[in-house]
C-alpha atoms as a PDB file:
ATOM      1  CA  UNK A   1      99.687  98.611 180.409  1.00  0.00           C
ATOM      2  CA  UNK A   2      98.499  95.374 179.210  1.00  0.00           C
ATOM      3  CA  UNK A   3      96.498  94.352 181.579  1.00  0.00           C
ATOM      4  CA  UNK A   4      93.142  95.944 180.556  1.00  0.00           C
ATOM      5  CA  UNK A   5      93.790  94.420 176.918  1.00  0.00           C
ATOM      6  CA  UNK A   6      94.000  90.829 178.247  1.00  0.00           C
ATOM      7  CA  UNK A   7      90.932  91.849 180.538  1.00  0.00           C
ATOM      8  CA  UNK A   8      89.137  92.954 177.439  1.00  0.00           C
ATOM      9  CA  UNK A   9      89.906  89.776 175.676  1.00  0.00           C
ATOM     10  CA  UNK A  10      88.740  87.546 178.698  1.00  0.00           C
ATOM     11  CA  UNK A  11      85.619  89.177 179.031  1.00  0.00           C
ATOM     12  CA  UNK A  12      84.843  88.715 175.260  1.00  0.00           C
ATOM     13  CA  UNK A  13      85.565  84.954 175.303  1.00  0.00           C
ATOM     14  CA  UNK A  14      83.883  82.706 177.207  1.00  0.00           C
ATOM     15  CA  UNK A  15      85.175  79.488 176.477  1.00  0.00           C
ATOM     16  CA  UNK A  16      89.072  81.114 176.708  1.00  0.00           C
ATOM     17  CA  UNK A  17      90.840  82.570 179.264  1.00  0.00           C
ATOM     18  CA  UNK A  18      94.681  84.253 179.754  1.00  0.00           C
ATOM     19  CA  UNK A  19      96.077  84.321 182.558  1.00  0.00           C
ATOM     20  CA  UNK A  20      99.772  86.268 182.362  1.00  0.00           C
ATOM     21  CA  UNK A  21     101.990  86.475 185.096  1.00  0.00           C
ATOM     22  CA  UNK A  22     105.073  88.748 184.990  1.00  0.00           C
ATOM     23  CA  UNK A  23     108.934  88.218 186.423  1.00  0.00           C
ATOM     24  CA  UNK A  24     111.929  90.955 186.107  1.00  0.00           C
ATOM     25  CA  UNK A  25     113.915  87.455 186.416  1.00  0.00           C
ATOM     26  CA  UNK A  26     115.106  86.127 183.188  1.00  0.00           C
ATOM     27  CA  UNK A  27     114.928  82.765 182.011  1.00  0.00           C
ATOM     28  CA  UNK A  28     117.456  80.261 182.516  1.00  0.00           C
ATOM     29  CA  UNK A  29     118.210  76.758 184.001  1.00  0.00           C
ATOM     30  CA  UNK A  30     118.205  78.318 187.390  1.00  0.00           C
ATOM     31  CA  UNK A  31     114.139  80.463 186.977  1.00  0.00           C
ATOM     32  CA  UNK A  32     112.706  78.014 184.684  1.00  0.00           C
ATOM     33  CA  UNK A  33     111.138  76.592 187.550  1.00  0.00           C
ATOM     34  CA  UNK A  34     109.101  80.025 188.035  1.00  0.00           C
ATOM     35  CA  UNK A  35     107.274  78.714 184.930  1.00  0.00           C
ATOM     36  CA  UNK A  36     105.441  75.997 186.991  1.00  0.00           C
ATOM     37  CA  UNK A  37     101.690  75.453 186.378  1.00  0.00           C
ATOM     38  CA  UNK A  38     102.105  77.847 183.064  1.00  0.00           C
ATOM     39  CA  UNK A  39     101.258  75.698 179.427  1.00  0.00           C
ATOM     40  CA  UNK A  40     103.548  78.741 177.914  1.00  0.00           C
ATOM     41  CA  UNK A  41     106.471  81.301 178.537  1.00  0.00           C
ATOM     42  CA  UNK A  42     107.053  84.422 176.661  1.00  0.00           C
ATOM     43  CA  UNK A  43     111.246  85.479 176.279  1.00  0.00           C
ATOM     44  CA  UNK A  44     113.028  88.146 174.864  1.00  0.00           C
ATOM     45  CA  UNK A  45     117.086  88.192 173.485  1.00  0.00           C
ATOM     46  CA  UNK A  46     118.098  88.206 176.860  1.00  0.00           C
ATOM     47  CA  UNK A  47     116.371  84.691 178.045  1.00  0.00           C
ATOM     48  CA  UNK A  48     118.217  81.392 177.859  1.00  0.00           C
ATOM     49  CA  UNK A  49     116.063  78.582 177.046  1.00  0.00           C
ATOM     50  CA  UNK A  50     118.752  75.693 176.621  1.00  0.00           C
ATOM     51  CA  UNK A  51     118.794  72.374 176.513  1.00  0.00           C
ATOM     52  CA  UNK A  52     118.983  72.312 180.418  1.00  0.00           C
ATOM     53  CA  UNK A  53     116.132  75.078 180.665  1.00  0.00           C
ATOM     54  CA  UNK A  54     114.402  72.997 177.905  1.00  0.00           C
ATOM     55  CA  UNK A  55     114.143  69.785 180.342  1.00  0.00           C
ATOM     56  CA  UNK A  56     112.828  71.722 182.991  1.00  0.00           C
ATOM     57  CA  UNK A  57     110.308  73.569 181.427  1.00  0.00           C
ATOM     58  CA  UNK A  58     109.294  70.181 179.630  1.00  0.00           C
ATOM     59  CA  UNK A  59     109.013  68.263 183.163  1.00  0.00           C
ATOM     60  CA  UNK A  60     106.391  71.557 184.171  1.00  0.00           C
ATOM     61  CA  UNK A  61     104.108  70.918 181.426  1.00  0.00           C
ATOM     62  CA  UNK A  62     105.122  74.158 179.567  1.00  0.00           C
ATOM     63  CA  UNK A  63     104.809  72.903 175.733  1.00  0.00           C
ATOM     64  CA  UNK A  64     105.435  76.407 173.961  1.00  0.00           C
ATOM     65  CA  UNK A  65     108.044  79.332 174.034  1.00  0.00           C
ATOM     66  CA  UNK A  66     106.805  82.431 172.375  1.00  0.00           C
ATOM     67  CA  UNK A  67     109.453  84.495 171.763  1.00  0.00           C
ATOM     68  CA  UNK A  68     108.973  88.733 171.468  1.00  0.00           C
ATOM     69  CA  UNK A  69     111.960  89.425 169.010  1.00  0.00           C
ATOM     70  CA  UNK A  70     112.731  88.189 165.520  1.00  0.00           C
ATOM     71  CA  UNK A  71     115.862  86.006 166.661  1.00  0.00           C
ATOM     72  CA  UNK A  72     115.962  82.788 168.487  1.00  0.00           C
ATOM     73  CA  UNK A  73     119.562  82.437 168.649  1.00  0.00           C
ATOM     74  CA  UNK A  74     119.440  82.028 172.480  1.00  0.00           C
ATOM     75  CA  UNK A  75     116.876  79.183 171.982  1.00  0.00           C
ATOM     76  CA  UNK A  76     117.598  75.744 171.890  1.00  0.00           C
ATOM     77  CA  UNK A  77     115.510  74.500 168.665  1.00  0.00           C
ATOM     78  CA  UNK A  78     116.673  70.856 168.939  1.00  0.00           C
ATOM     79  CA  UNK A  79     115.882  70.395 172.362  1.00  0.00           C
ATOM     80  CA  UNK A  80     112.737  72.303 171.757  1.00  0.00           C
ATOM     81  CA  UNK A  81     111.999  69.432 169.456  1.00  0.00           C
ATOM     82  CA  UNK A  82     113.122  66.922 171.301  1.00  0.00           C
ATOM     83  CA  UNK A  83     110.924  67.782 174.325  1.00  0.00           C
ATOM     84  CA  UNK A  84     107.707  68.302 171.407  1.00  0.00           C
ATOM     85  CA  UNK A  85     107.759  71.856 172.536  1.00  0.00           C
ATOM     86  CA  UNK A  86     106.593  74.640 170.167  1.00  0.00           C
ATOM     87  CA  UNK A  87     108.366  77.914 169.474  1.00  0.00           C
ATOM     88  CA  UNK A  88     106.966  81.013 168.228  1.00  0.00           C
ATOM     89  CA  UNK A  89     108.520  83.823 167.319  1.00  0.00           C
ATOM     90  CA  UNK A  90     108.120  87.449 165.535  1.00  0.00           C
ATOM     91  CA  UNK A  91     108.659  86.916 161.898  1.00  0.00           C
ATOM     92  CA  UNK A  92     110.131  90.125 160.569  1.00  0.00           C
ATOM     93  CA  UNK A  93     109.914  93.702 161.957  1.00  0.00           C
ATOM     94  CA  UNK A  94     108.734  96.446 159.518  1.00  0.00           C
ATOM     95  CA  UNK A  95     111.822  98.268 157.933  1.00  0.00           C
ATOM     96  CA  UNK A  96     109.440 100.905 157.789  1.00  0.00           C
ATOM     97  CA  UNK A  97     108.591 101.043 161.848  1.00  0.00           C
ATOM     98  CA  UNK A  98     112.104 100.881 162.359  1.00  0.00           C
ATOM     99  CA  UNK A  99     113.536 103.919 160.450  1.00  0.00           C
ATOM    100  CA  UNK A 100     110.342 106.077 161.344  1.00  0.00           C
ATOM    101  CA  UNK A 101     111.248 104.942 164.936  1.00  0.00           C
ATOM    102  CA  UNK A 102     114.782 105.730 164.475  1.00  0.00           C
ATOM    103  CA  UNK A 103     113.631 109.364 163.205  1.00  0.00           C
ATOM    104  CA  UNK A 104     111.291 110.055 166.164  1.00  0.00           C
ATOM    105  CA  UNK A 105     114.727 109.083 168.289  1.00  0.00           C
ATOM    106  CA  UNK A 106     116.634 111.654 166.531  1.00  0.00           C
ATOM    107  CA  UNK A 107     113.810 114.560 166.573  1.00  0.00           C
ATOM    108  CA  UNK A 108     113.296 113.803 170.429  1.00  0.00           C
ATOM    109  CA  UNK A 109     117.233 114.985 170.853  1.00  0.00           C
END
């Protein structure tokens, strides 16, 4: 499903290009070696990016963590640092989206 958005955007810049591969695999000290030749991953709350994960992902040349949830509890910040990596994350979620979402949940019953 978002594919033909990141086809869109490559086709409407020249001078930048994504390329985004996809695992069902999560992140940890063990898959963080899946991340080779990437500049970036993208996690969610159930990825571990330790200290250990950190290192590895440092060694590969990935420099950023963009995380898709508001938390970064399971992320090590200070390792992050250390290894002058940069983590993103989503700011806030809409209390709005959320009840209307919850609502839609509850009418779909």
């Amino acid at each position: 499903a978002f594919k033909p958005a990141v086809e869109a955007f490559n086709k409407s810049h020249d001078d930048f290009q994504m390329i985004i591969d996809y695992t069902s695999e999560r992140l940890g000290p063990q898959t963080a070696t899946y991340a080779a030749g990437y500049e970036a991953v993208c996690t969610f709350v159930n990825d571990t990016a330790d200290a250990d994960t950190m290192q590895t992902l440092s060694r590969l040349g990935v420099s950023m963590i963009a995380q898709r949830a508001a938390g970064f509890d399971r992320i090590d910040t200070k390792a992050a640092r250390a290894y002058g990596m940069t983590v993103a994350r989503v700011p806030a979620y809409s209390p709005y989206a959320v009840a209307e979402h919850g609502i839609a949940l509850l009418m779909a019953v």
